[in-house]
Structure formats: C-alpha cells, structure tokens
C-alpha atoms as a PDB file:
ATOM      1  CA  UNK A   1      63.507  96.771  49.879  1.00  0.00           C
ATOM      2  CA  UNK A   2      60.796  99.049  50.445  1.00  0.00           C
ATOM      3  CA  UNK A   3      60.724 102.865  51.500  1.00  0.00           C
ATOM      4  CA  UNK A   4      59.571 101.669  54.586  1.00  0.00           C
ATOM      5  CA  UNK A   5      61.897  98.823  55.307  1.00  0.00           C
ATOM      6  CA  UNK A   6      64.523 101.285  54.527  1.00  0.00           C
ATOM      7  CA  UNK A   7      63.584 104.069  56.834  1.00  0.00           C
ATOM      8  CA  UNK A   8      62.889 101.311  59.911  1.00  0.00           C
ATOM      9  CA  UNK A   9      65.971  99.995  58.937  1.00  0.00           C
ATOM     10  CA  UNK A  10      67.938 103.451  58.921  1.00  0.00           C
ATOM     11  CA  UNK A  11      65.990 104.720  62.219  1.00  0.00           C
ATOM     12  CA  UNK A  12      66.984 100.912  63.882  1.00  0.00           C
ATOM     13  CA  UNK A  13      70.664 101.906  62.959  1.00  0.00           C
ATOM     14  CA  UNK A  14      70.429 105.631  64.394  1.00  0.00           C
ATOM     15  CA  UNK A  15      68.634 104.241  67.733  1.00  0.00           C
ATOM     16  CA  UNK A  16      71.310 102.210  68.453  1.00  0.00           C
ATOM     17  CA  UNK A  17      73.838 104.509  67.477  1.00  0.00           C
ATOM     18  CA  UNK A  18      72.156 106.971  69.988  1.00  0.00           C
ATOM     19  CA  UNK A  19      72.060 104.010  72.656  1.00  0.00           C
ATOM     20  CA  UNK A  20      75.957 103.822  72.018  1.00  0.00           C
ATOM     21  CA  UNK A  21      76.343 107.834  72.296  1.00  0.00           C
ATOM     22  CA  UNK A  22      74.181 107.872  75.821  1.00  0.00           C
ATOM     23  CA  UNK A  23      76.735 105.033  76.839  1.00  0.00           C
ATOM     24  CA  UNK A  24      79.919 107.206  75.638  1.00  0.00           C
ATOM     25  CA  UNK A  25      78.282 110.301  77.539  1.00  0.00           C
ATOM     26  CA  UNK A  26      77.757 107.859  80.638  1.00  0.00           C
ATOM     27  CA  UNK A  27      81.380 106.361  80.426  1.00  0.00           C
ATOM     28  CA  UNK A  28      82.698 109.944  79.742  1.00  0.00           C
ATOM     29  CA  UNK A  29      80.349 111.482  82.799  1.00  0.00           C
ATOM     30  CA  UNK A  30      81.627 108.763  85.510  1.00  0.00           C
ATOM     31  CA  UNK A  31      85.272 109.328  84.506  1.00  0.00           C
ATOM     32  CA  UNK A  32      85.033 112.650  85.256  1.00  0.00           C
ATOM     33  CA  UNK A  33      83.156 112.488  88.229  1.00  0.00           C
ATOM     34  CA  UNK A  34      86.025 110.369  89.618  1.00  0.00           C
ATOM     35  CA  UNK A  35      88.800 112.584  87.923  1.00  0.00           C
ATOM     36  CA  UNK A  36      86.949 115.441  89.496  1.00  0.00           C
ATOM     37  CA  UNK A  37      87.318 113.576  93.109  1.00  0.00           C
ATOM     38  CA  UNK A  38      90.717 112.106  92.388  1.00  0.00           C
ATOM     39  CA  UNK A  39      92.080 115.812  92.356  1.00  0.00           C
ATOM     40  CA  UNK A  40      90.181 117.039  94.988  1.00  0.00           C
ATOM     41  CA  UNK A  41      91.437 114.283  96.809  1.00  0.00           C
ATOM     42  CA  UNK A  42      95.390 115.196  95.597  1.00  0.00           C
ATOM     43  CA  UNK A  43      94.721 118.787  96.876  1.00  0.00           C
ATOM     44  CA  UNK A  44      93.894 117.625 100.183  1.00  0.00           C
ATOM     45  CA  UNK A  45      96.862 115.589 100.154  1.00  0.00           C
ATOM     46  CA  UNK A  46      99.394 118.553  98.870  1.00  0.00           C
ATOM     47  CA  UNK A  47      98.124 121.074 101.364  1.00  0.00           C
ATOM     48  CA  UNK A  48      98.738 117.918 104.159  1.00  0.00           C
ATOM     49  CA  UNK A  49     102.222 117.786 102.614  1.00  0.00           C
ATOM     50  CA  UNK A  50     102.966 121.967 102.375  1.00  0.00           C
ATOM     51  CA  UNK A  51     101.941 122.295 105.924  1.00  0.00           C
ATOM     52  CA  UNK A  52     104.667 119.383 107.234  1.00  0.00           C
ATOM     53  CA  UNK A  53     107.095 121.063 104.373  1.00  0.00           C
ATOM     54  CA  UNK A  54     106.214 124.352 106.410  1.00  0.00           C
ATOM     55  CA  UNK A  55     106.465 122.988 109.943  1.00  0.00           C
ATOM     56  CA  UNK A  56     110.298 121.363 108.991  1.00  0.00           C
ATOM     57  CA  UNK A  57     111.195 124.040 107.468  1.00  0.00           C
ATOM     58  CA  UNK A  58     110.205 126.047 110.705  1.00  0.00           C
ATOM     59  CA  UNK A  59     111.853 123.069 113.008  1.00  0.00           C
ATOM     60  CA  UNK A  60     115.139 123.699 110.787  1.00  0.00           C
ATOM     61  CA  UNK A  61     115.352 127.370 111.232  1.00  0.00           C
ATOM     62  CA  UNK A  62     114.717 126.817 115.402  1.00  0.00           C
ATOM     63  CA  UNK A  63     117.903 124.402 115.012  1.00  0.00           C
ATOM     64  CA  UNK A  64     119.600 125.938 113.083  1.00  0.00           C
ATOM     65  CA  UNK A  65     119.199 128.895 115.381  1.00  0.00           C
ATOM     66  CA  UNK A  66     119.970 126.327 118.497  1.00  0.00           C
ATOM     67  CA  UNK A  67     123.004 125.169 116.872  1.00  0.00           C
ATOM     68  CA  UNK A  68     124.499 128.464 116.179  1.00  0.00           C
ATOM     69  CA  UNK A  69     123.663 129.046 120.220  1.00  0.00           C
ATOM     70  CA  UNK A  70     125.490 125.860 120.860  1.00  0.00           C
ATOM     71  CA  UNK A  71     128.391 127.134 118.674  1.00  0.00           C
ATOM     72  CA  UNK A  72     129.264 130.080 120.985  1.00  0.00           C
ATOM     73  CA  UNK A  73     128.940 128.453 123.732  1.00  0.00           C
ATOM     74  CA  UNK A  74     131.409 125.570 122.886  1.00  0.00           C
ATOM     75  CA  UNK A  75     133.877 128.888 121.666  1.00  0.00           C
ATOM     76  CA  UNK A  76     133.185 130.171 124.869  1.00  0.00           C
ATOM     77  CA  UNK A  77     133.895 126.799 126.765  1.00  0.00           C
ATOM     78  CA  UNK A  78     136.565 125.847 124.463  1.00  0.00           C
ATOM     79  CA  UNK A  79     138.589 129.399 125.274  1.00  0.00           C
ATOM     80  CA  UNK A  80     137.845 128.821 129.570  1.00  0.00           C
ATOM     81  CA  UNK A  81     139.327 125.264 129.135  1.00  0.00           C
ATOM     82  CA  UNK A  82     142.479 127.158 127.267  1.00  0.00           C
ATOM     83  CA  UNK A  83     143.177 129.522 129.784  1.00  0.00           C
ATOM     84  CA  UNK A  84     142.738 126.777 132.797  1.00  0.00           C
ATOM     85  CA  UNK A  85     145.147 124.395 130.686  1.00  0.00           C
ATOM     86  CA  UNK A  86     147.563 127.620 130.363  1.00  0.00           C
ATOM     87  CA  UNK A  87     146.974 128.126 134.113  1.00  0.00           C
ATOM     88  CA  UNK A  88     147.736 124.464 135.335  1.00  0.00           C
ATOM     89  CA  UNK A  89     150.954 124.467 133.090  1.00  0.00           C
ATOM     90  CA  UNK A  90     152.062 127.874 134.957  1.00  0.00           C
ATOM     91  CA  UNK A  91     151.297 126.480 138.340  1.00  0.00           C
ATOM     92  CA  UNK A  92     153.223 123.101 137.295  1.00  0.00           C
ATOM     93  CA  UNK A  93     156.101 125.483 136.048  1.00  0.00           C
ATOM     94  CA  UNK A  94     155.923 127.556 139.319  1.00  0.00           C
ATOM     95  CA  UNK A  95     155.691 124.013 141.519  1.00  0.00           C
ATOM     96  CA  UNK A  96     158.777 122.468 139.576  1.00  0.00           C
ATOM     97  CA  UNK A  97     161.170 125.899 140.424  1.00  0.00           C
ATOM     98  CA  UNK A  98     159.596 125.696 143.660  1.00  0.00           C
ATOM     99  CA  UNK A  99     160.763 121.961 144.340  1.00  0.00           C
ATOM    100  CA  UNK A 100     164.209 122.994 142.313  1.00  0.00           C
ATOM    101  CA  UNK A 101     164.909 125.876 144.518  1.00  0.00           C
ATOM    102  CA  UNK A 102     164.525 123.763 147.645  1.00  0.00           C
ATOM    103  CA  UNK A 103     165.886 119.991 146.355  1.00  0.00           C
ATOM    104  CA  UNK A 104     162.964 118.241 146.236  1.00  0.00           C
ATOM    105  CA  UNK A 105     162.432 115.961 144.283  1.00  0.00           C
ATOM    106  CA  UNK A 106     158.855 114.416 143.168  1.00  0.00           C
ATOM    107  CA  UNK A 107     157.753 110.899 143.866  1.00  0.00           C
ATOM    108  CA  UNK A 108     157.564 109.071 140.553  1.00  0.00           C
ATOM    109  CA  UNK A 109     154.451 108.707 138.841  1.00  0.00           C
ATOM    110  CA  UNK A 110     152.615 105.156 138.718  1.00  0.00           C
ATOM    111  CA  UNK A 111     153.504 103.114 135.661  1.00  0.00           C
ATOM    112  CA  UNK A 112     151.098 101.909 133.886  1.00  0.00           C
ATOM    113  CA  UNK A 113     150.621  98.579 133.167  1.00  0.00           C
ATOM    114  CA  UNK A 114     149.747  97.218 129.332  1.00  0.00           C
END
C-alpha cells in the first residue's frame, strides 16, 4: 500500500469516526434536552403537590380546631343533660312521697309487647 492509500485510508477511518462522535454529541444533546424538560416538568408537578400538602395541612388544623370546639360543647351538653336527668329523678322521688303520703297509687305502665 502506498503513502497515499494509507493516509486516504486513515483520514476515511477518522471521518467516520467523527461522523459517529457528531452522532454521540446529537444522541447525548437530545437526551438532555428532554432530561432538562422532564425535571422542569417534575418541579411543576412538586410545587402542584406542596401547595395541596399545604392547603390539607391548613384544612386539618381548621378541624382540628372545629373538633376541639365540638368537644366542649358536647362536655357542656353532656353536663346540662346530667343535671336534667338528676332533676327528673328528684321530681320522680318528690312525686312518689307525694302519691305515698296521700295513697295513691300509679296506673301501671303499658307492657310491652315482644
């Protein structure tokens, strides 16, 4: 083989290395274009999801708060219904001397049927 034939055949080789390097570089550039928009694309999405994250986390504290509200008030129902039971049972007490004293006796309460 001649000088010649050698350095075609050598530059032959290197262009088509270089046509495989501009590929690579191509490849490489497109994948990172779309890697580039693929995270852009996940940021979006996680400051969608860390403002709903916020907002529940706000909705949960407003219950919460509600709840504890509710609490209290049940306590407060709760100890109104104790003291009307504890009434009723005094004025049954009261009613039953009351019939006692004076001999009369109640009517009988309705059976009921099962």
């Amino acid at each position: 083989m001649s000088e010649m034939e050698e350095l075609r055949r050598r530059l032959e080789a290197l262009e088509a290395r270089v046509d495989e390097v501009v590929a690579e570089h191509t490849t490489t550039r497109n994948l990172a274009v779309g890697s580039d928009s693929d995270v852009a694309a996940l940021q979006v999405q996680r400051r969608a999801d860390m403002q709903v994250i916020r907002a529940l986390r706000d909705t949960q504290l407003e219950h919460g708060k509600t709840l504890e509200a509710h609490g209290k008030t049940l306590q407060e129902h709760s100890k109104l219904l104790g003291a009307l039971v504890s009434g009723q049972v005094a004025m049954m007490e009261q009613l039953q001397a009351i019939t006692s004293h004076f001999g009369i006796t109640p009517p009988e309460q309705p059976r009921e049927e099962g």
